[in-house]
Structure formats: C-alpha cells, structure tokens
Protein backbone atom coordinates (compact mmCIF):
# COMPACT_ATOMS: atom_id res chain seq x y z
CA UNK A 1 -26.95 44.42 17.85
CA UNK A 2 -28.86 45.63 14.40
CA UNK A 3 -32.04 46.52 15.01
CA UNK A 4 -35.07 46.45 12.96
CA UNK A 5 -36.33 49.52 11.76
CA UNK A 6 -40.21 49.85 11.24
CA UNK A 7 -42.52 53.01 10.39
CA UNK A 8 -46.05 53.74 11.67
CA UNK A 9 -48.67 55.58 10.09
CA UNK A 10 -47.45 58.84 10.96
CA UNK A 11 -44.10 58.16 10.09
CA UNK A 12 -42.58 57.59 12.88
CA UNK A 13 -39.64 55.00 12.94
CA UNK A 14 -39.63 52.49 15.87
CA UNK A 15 -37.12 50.10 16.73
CA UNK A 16 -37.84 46.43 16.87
CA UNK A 17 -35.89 43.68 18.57
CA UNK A 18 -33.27 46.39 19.88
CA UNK A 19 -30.87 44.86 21.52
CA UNK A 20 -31.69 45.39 25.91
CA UNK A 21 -30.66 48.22 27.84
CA UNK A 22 -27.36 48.29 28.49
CA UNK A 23 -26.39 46.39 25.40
CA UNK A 24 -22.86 44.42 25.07
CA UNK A 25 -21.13 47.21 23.54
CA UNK A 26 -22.24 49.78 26.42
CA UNK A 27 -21.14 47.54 29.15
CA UNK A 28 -17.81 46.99 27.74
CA UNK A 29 -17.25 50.66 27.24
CA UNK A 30 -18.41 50.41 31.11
CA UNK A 31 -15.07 48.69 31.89
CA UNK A 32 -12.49 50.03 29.35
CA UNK A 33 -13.91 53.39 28.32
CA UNK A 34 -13.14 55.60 31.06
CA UNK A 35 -10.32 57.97 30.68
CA UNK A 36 -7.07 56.74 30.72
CA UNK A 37 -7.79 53.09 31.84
CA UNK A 38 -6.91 51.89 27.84
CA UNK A 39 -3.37 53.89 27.76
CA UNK A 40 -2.66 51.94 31.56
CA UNK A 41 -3.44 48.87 30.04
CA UNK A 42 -0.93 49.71 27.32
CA UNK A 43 1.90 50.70 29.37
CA UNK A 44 1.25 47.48 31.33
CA UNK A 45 1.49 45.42 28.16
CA UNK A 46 5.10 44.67 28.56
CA UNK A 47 5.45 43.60 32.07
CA UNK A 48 5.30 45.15 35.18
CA UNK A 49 5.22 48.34 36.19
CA UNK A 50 5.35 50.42 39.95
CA UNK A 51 2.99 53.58 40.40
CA UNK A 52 5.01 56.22 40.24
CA UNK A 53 6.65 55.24 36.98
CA UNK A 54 2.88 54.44 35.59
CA UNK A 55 1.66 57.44 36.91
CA UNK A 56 4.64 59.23 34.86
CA UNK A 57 3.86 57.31 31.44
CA UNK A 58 -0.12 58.26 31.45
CA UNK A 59 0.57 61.95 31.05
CA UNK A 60 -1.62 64.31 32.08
CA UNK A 61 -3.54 62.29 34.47
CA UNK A 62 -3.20 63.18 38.21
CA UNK A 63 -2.09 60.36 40.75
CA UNK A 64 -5.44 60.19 41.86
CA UNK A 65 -6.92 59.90 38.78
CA UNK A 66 -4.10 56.96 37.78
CA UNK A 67 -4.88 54.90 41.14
CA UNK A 68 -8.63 55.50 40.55
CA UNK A 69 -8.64 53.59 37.47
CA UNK A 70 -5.97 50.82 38.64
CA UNK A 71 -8.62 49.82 40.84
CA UNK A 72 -11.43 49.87 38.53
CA UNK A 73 -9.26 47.43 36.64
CA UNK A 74 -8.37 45.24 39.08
CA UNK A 75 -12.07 45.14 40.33
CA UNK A 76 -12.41 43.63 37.03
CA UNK A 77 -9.58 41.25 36.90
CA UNK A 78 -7.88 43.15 34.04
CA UNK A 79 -4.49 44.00 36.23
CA UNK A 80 -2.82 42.63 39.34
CA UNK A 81 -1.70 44.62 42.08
CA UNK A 82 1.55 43.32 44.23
CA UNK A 83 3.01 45.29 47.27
CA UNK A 84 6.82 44.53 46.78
CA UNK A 85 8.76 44.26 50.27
CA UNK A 86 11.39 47.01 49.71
CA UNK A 87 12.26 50.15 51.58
CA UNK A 88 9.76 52.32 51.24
CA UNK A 89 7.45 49.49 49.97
CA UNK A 90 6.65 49.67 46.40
CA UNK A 91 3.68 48.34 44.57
CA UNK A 92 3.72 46.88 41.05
CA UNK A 93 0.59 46.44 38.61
CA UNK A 94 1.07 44.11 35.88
CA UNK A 95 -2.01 43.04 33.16
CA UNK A 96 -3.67 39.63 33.66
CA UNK A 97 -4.37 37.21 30.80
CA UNK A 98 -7.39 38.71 31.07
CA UNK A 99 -6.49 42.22 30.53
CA UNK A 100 -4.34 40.94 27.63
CA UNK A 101 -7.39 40.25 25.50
CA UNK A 102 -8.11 43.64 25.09
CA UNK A 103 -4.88 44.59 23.63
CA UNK A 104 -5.76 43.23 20.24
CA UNK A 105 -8.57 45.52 19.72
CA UNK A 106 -6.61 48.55 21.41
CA UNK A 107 -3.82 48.29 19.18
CA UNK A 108 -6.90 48.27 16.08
CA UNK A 109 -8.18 51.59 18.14
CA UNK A 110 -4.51 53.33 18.17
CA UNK A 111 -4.21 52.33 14.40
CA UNK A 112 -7.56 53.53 13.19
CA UNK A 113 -6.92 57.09 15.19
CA UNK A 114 -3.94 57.39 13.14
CA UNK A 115 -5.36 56.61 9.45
CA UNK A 116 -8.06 59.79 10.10
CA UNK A 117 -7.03 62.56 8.20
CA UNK A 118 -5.63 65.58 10.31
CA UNK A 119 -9.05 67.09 10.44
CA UNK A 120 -10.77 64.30 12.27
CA UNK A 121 -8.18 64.23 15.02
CA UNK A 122 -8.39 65.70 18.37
C-alpha cells in the first residue's frame, strides 16, 4: 500500500509501485463504507433483528434507504435475510460469520471517534 515516492528534474514527485486502481482499502470501503451499512451491521451484532425494529435503531435513515443497504449486504454475504411465516409475514436479518469479521475493526472505528477531541467531531 506505501508507495515510492520519486522526483524528476523539474521537481515533480511521481509515484512508483502504487498500489493498482482500486486498491484493497478502496474496495473495502466499496462494501462497508456507504452510509449507514456499518451502524446495521452493529445493531445486527447481537442476533436477529426484523425491519421495522432495524429501521427504528438506524436513526435518521429512511426505510428505503435501510432496505437499500440490507441488500447491498446480503449481496455480499455480510447478513442473512429470512421471511418468518407469521401474520403479516415478517422478515428477520441477522449478520453472517462473515459479517462478524468486521465487527472487530468497527468497534476500533467507534472507539477512535470517541478519543478525538470535541473539535474534530462531527
């Protein structure tokens, strides 16, 4: 991912052995940087949950916007989706082993936020 800086004869920095278009980093943030797909992974990180009461825990994001992203992450494998037989039918989303994994480094995210001084937050 560090790559070699080098200056020509006019100054001019190039970089060398950059890493190739879209690097590891950029296709990750592909998958879990959209808005409001980390906080449904969250909420689905202690079992599972039905729409409306996810929809209710991700404040601020419309319905729309909530089932948009549930099936960007299940396109990925990161949730599961289940229809549960009831009246009116009810669908659950739960996190896969998969989806898991990137708890670790959202829980690192959600404590790094915090330890920036008041200024730095949004």
């Amino acid at each position: 991912m560090n790559a070699r800086v080098e200056t020509d004869e006019q100054g001019r920095k190039t970089a060398v052995d950059s890493c190739e278009e879209p690097c590891s980093i950029e296709k990750g943030m592909r998958i879990l940087g959209g808005k409001w797909t980390g906080s449904i992974l969250w909420h689905l990180k202690d079992g599972p949950v039905r729409f409306n009461d996810l929809a209710r825990m991700v404040g601020g994001a419309s319905k729309r916007m909530v089932s948009t992203r549930l099936k960007h992450l299940e396109s990925h494998n990161l949730i599961e989706r289940e229809v549960i037989e009831t009246r009116p039918l009810g669908v659950e989303y739960s996190i896969t082993p998969l989806g898991t994994t990137a708890l670790g480094f959202l829980d690192e995210l959600r404590d790094w936020y915090e330890s920036l001084p008041e200024k730095a937050q949004t």
